[in-house]
PDB file of N, CA and C in Angstrom:
ATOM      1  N   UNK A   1       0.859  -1.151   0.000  1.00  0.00           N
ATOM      2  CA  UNK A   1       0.000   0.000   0.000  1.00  0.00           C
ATOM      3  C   UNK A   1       0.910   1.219   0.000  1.00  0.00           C
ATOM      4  N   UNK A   2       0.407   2.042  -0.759  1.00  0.00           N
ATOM      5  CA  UNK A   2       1.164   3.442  -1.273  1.00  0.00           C
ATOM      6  C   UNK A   2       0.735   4.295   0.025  1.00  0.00           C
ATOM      7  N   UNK A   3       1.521   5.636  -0.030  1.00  0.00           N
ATOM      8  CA  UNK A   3       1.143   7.024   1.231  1.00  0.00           C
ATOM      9  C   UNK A   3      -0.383   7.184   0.727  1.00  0.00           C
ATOM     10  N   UNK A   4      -1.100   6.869  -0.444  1.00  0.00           N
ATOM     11  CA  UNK A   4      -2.132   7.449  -0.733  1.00  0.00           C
ATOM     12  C   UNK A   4      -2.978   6.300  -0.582  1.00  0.00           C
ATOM     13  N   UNK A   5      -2.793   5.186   0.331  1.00  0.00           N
ATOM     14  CA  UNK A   5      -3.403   3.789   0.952  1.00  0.00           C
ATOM     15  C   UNK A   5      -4.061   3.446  -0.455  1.00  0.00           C
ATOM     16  N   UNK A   6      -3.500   3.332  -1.747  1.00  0.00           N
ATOM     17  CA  UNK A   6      -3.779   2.979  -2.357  1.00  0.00           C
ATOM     18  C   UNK A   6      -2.662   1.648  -2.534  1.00  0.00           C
ATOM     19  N   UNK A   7      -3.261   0.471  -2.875  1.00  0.00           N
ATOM     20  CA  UNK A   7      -2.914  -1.088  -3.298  1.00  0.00           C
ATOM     21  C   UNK A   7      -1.649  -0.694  -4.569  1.00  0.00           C
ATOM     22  N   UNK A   8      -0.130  -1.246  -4.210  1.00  0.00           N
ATOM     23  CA  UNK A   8       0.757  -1.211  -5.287  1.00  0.00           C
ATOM     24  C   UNK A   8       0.198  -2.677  -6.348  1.00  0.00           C
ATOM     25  N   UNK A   9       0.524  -2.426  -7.389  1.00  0.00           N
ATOM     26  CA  UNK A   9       0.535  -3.368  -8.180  1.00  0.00           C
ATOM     27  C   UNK A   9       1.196  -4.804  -7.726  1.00  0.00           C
ATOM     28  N   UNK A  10       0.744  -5.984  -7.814  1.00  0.00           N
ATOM     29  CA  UNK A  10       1.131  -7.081  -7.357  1.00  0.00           C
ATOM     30  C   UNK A  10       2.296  -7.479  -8.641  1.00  0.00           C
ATOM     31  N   UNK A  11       2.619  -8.950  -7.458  1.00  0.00           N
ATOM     32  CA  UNK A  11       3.915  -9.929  -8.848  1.00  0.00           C
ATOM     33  C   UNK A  11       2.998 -10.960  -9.045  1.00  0.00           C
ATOM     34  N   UNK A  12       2.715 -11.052 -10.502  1.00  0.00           N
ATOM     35  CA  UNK A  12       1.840 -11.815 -10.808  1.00  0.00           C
ATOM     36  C   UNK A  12       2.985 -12.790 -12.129  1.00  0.00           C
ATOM     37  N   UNK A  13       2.622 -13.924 -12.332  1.00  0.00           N
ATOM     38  CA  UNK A  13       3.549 -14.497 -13.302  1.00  0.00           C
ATOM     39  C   UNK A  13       2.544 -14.639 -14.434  1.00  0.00           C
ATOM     40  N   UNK A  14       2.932 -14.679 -15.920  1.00  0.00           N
ATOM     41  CA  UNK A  14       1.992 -14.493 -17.061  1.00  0.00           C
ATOM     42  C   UNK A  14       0.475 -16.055 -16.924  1.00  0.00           C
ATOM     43  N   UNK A  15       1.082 -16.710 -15.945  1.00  0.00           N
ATOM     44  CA  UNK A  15       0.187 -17.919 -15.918  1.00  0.00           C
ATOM     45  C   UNK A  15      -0.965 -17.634 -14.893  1.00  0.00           C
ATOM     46  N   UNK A  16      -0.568 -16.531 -14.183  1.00  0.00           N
ATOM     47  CA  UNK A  16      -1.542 -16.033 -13.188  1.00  0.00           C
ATOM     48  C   UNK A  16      -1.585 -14.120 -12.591  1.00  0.00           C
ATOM     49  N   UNK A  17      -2.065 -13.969 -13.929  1.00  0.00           N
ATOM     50  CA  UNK A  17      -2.155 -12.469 -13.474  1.00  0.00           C
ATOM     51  C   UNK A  17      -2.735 -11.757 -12.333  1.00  0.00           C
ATOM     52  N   UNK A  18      -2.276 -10.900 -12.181  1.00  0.00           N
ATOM     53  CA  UNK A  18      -2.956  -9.785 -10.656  1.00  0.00           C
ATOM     54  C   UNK A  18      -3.822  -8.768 -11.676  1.00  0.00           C
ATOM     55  N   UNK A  19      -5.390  -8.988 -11.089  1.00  0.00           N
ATOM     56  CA  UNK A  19      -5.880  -8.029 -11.522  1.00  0.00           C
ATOM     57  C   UNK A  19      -6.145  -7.236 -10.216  1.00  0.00           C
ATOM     58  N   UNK A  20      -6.241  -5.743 -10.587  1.00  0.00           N
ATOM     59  CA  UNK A  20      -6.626  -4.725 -10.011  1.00  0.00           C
ATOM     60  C   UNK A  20      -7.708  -4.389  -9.614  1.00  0.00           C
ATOM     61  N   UNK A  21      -8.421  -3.501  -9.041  1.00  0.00           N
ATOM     62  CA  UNK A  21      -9.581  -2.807  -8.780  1.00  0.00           C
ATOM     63  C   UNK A  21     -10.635  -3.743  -8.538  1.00  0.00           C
ATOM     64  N   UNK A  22     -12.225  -3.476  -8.801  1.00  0.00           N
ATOM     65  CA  UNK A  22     -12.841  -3.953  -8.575  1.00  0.00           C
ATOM     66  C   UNK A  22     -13.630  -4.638  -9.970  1.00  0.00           C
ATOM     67  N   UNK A  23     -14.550  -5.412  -9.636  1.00  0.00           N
ATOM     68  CA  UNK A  23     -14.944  -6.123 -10.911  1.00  0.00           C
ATOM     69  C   UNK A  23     -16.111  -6.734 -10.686  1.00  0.00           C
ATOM     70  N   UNK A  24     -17.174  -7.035 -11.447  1.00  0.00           N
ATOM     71  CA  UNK A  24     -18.448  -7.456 -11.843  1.00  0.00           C
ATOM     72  C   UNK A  24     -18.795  -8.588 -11.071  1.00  0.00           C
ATOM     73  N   UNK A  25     -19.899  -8.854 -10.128  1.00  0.00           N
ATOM     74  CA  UNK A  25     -20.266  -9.923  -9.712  1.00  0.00           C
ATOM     75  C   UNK A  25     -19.861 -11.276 -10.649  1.00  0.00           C
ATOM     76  N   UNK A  26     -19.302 -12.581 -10.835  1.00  0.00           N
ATOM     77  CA  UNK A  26     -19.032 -13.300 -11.179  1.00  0.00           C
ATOM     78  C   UNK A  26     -17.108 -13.404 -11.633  1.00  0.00           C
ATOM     79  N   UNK A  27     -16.998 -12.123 -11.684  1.00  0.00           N
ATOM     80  CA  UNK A  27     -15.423 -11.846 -12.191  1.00  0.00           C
ATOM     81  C   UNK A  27     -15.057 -12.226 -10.809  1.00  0.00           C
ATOM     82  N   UNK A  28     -13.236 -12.324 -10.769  1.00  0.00           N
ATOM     83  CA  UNK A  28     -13.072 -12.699  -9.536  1.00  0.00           C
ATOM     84  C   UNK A  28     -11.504 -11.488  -9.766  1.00  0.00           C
ATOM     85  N   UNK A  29     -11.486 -10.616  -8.416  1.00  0.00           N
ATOM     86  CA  UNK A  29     -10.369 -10.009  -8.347  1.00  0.00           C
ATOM     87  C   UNK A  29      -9.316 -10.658  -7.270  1.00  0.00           C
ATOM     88  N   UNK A  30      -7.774 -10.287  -8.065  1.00  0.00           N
ATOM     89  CA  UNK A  30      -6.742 -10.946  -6.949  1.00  0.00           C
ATOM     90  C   UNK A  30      -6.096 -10.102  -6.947  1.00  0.00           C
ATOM     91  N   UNK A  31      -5.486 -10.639  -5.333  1.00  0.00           N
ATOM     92  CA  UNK A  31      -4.905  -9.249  -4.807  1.00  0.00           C
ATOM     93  C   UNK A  31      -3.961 -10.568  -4.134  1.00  0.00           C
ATOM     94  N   UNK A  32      -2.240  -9.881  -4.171  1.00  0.00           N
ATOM     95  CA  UNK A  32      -0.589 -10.816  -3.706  1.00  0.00           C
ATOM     96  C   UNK A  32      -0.688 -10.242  -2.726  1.00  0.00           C
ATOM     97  N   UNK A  33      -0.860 -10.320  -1.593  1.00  0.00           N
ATOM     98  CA  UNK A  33      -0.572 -10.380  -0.161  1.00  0.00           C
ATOM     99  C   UNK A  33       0.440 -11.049   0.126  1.00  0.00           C
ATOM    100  N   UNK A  34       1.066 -11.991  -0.255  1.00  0.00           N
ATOM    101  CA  UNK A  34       2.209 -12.772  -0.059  1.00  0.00           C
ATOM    102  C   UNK A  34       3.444 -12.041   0.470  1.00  0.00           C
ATOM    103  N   UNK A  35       4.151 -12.197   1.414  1.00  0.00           N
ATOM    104  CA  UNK A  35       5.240 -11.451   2.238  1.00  0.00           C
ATOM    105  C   UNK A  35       5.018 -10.624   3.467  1.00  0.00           C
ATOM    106  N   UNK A  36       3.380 -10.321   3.574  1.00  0.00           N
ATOM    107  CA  UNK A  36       2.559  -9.426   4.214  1.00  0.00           C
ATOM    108  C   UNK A  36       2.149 -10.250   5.551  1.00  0.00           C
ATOM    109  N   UNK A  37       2.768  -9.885   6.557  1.00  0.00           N
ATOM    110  CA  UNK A  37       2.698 -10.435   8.300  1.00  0.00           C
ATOM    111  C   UNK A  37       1.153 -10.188   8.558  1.00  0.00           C
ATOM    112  N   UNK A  38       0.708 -10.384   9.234  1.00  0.00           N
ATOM    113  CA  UNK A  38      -0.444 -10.242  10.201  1.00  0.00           C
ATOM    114  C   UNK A  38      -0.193  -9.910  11.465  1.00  0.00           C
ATOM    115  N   UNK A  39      -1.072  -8.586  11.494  1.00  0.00           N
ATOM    116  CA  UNK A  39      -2.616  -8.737  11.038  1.00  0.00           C
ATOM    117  C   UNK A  39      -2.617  -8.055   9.665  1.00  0.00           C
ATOM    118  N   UNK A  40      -1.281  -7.083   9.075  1.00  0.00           N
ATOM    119  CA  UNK A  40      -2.174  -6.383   8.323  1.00  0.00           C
ATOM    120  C   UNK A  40      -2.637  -6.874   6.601  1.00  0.00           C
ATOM    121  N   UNK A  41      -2.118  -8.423   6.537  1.00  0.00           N
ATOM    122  CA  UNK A  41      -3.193  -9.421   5.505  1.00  0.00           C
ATOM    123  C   UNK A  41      -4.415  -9.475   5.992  1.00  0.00           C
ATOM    124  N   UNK A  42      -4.723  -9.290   7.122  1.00  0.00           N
ATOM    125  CA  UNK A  42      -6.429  -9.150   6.913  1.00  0.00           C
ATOM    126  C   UNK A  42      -6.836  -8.074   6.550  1.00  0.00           C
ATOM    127  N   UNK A  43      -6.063  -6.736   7.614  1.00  0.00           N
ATOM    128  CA  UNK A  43      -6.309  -5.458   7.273  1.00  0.00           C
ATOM    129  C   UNK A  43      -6.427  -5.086   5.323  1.00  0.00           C
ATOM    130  N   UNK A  44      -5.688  -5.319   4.957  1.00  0.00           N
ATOM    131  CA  UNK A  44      -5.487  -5.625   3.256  1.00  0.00           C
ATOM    132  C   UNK A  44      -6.505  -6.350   2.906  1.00  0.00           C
ATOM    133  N   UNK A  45      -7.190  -7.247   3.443  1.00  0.00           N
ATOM    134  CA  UNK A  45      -8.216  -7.855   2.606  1.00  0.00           C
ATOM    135  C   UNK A  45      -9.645  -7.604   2.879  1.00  0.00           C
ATOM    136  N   UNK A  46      -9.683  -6.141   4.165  1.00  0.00           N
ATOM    137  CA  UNK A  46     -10.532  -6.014   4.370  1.00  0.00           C
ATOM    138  C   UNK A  46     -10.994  -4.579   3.356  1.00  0.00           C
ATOM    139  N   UNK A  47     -10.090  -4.103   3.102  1.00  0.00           N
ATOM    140  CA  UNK A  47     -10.002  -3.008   2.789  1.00  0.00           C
ATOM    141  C   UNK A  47     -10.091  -3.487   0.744  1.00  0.00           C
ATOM    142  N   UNK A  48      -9.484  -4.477   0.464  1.00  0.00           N
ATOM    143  CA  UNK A  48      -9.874  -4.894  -0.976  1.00  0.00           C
ATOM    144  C   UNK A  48     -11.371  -5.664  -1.334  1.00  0.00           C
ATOM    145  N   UNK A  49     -12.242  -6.126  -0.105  1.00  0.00           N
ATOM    146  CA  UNK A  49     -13.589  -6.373  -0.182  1.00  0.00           C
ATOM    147  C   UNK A  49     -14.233  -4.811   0.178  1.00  0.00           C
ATOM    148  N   UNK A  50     -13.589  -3.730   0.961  1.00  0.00           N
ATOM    149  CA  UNK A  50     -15.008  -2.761   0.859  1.00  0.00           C
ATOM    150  C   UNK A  50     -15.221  -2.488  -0.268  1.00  0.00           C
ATOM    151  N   UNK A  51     -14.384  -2.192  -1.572  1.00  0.00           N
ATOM    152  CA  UNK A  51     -15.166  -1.543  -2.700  1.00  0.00           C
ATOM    153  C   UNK A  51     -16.185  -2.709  -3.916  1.00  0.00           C
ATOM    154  N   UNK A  52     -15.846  -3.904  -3.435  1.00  0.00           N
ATOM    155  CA  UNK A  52     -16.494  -4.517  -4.233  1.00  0.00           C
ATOM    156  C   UNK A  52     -18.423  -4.877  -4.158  1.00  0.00           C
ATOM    157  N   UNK A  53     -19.136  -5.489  -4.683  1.00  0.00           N
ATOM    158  CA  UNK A  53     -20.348  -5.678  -4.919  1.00  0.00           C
ATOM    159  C   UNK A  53     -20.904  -6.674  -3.981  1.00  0.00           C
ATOM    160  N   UNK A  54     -21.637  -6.986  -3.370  1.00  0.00           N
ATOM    161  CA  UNK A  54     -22.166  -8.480  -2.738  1.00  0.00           C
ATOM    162  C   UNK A  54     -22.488  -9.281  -3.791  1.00  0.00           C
ATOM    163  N   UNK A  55     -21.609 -10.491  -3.196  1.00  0.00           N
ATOM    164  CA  UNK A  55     -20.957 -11.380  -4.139  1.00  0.00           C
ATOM    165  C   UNK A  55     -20.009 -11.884  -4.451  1.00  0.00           C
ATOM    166  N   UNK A  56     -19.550 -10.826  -4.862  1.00  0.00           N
ATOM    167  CA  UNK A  56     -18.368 -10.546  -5.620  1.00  0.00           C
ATOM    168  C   UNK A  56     -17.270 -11.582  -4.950  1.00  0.00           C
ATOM    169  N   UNK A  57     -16.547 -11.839  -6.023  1.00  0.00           N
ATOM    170  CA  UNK A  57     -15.366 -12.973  -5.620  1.00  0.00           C
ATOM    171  C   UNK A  57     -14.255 -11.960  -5.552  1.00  0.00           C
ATOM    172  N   UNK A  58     -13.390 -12.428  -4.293  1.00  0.00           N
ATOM    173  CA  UNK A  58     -11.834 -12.038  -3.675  1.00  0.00           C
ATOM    174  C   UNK A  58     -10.874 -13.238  -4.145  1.00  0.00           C
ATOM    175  N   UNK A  59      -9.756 -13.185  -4.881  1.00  0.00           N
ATOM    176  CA  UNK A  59      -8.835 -14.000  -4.387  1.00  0.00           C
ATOM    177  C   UNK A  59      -7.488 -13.327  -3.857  1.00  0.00           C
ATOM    178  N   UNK A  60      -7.762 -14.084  -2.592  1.00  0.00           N
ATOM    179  CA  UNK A  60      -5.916 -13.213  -2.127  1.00  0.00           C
ATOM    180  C   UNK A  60      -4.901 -14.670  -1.767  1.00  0.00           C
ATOM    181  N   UNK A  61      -3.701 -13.923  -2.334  1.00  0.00           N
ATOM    182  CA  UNK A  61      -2.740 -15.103  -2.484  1.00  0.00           C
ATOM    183  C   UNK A  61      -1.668 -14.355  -0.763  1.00  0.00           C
ATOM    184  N   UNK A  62      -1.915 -15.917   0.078  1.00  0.00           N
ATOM    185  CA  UNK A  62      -1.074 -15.474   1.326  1.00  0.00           C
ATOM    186  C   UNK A  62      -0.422 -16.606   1.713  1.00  0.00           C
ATOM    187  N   UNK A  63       0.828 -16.077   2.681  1.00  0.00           N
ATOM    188  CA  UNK A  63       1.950 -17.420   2.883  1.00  0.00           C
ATOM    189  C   UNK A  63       0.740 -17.748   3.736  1.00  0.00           C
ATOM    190  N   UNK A  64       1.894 -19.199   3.893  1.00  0.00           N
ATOM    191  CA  UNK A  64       1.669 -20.337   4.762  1.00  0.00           C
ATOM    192  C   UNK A  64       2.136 -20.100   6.303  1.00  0.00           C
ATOM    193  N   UNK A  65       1.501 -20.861   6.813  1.00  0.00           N
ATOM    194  CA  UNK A  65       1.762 -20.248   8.445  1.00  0.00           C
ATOM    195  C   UNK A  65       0.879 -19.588   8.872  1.00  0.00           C
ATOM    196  N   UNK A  66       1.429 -18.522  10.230  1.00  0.00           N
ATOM    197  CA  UNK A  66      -0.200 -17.933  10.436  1.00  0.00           C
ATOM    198  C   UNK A  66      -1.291 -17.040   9.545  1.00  0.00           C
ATOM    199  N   UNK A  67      -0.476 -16.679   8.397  1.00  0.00           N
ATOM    200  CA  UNK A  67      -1.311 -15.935   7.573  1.00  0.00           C
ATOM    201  C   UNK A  67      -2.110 -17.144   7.055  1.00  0.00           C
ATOM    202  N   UNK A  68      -2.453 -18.005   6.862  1.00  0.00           N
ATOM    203  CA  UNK A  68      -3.586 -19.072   6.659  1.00  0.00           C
ATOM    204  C   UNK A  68      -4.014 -19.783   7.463  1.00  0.00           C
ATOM    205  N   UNK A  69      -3.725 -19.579   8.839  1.00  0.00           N
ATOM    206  CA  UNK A  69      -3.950 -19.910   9.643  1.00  0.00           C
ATOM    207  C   UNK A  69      -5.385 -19.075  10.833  1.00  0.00           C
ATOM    208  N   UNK A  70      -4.753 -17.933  10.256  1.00  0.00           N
ATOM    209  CA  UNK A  70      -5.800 -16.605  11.093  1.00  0.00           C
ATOM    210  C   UNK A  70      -6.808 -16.354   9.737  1.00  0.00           C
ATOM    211  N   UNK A  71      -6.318 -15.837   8.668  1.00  0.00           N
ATOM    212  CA  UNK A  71      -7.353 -14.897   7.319  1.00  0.00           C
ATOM    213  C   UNK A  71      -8.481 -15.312   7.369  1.00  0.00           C
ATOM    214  N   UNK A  72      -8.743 -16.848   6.958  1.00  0.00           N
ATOM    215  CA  UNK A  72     -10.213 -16.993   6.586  1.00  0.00           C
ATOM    216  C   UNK A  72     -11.061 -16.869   7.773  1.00  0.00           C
ATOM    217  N   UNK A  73     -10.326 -17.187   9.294  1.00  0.00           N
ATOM    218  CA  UNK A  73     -11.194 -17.286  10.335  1.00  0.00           C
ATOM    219  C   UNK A  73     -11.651 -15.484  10.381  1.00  0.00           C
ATOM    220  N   UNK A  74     -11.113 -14.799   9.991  1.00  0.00           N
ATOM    221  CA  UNK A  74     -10.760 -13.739  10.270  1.00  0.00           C
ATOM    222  C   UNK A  74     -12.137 -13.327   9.269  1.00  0.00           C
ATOM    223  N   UNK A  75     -11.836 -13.695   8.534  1.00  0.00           N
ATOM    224  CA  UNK A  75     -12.846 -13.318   6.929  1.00  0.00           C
ATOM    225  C   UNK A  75     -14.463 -13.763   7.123  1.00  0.00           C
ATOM    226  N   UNK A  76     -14.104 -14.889   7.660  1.00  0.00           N
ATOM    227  CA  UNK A  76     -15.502 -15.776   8.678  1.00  0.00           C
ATOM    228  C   UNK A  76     -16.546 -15.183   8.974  1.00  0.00           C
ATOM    229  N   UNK A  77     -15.272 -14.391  10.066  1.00  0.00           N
ATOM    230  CA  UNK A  77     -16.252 -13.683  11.857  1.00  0.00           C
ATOM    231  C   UNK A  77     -16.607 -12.441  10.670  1.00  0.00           C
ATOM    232  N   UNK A  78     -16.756 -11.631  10.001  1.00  0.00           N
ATOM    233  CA  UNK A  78     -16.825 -10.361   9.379  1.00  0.00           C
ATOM    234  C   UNK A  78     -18.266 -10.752   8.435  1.00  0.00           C
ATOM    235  N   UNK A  79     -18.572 -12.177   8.298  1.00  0.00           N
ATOM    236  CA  UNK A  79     -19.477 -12.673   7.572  1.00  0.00           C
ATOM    237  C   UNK A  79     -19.721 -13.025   6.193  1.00  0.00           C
ATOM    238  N   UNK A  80     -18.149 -13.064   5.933  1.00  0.00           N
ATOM    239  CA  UNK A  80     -17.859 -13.460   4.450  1.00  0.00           C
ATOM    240  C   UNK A  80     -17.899 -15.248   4.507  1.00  0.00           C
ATOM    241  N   UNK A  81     -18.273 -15.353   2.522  1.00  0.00           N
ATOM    242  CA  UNK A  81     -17.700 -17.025   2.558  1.00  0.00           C
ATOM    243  C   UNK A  81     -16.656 -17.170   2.064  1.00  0.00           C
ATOM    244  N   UNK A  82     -15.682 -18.587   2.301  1.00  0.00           N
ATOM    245  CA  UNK A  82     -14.305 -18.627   2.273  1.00  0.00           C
ATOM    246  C   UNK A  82     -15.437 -20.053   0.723  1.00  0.00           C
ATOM    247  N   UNK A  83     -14.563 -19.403  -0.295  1.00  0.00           N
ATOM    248  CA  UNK A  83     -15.251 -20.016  -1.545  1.00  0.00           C
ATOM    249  C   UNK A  83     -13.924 -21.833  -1.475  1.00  0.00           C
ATOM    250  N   UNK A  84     -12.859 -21.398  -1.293  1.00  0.00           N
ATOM    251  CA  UNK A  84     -11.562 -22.336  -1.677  1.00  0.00           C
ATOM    252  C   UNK A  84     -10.374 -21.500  -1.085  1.00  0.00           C
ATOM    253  N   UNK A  85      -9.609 -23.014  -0.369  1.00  0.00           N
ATOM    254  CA  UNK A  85      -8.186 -22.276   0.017  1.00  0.00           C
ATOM    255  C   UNK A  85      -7.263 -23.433  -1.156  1.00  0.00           C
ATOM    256  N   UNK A  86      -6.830 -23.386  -2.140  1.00  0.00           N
ATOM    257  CA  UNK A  86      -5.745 -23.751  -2.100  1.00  0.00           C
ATOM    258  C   UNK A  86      -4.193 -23.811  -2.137  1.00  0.00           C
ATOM    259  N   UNK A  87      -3.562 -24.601  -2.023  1.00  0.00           N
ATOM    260  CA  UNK A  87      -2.076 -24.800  -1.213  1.00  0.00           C
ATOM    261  C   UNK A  87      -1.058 -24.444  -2.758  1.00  0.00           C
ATOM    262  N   UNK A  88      -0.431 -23.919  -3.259  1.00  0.00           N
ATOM    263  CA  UNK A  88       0.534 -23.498  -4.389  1.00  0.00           C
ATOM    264  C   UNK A  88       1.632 -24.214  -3.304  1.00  0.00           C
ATOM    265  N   UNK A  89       2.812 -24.223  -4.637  1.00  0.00           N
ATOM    266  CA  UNK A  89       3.883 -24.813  -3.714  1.00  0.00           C
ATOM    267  C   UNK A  89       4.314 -23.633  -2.620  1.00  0.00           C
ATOM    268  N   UNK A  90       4.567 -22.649  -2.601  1.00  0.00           N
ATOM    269  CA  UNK A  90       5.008 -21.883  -1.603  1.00  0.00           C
ATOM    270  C   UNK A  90       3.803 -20.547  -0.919  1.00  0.00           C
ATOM    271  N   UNK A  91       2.338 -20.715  -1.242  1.00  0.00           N
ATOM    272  CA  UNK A  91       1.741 -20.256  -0.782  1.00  0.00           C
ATOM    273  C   UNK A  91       0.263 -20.585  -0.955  1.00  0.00           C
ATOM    274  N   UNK A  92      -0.723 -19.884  -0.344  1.00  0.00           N
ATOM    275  CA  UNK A  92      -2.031 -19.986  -0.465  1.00  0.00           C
ATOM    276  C   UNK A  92      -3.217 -19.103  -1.453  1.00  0.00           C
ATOM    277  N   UNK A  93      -3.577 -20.026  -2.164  1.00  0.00           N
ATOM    278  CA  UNK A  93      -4.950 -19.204  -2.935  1.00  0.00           C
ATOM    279  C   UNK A  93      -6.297 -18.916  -2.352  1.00  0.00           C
ATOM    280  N   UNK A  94      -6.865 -18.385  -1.828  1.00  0.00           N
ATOM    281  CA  UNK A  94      -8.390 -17.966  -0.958  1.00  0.00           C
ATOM    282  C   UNK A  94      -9.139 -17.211  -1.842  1.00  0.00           C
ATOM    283  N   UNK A  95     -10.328 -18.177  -1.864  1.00  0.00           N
ATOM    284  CA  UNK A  95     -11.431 -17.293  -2.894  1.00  0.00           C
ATOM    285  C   UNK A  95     -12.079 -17.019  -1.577  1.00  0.00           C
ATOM    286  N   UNK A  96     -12.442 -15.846  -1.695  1.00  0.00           N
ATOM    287  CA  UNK A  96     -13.756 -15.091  -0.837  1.00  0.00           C
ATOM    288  C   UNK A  96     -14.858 -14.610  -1.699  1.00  0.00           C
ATOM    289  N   UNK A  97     -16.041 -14.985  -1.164  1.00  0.00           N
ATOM    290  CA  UNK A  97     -17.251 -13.996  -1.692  1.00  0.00           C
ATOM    291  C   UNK A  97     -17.833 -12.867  -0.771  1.00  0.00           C
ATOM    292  N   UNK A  98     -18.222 -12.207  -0.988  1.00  0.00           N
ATOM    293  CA  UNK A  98     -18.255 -10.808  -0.054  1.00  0.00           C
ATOM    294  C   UNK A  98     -19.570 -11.294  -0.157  1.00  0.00           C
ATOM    295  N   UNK A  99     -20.039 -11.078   1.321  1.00  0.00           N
ATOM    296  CA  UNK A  99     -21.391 -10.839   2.311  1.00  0.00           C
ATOM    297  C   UNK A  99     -22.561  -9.901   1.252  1.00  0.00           C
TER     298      UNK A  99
END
């Protein structure tokens, strides 16, 4: 996150791009959290579900350890659904649908 708490562009590899901003009920936006301690991967993912639609699909990519350990519970209690976690070799994929 930039001084202007705006989201820097993620590292996305051409097999799995980072899209930006927000997007159409059924589209799904991702956001690289990966390297990002906790709490503020939740803080980050709370703040990339306010602008979106109810519905709307989240994917945030976060290490292993307590950042997948705390997020979805985290994502839970706030009243979101945790759509899929899965395991990449060195990190985690989380679909969320926003409340």
């Amino acid at each position: 996150m930039d001084d202007s708490l705006q989201f820097k562009t993620g590292t996305g590899t051409p097999s799995e791009p980072v899209v930006e901003g927000t997007a159409p009920v059924g589209e799904v936006v991702v956001k690289d959290f990966r390297g990002v301690g906790c709490p503020m991967n939740f803080v980050k993912t709370k703040l990339a579900l306010a602008p979106l639609s109810s519905g709307a699909l989240l994917e945030i990519w976060i290490d292993d350890g307590a950042p997948i350990e705390n997020v979805p519970g985290s994502v839970r209690n706030e009243g979101h659904t945790i759509e899929s976690t899965v395991q990449n070799s060195d990190y985690w994929r989380v679909t969320i649908r926003k409340k």
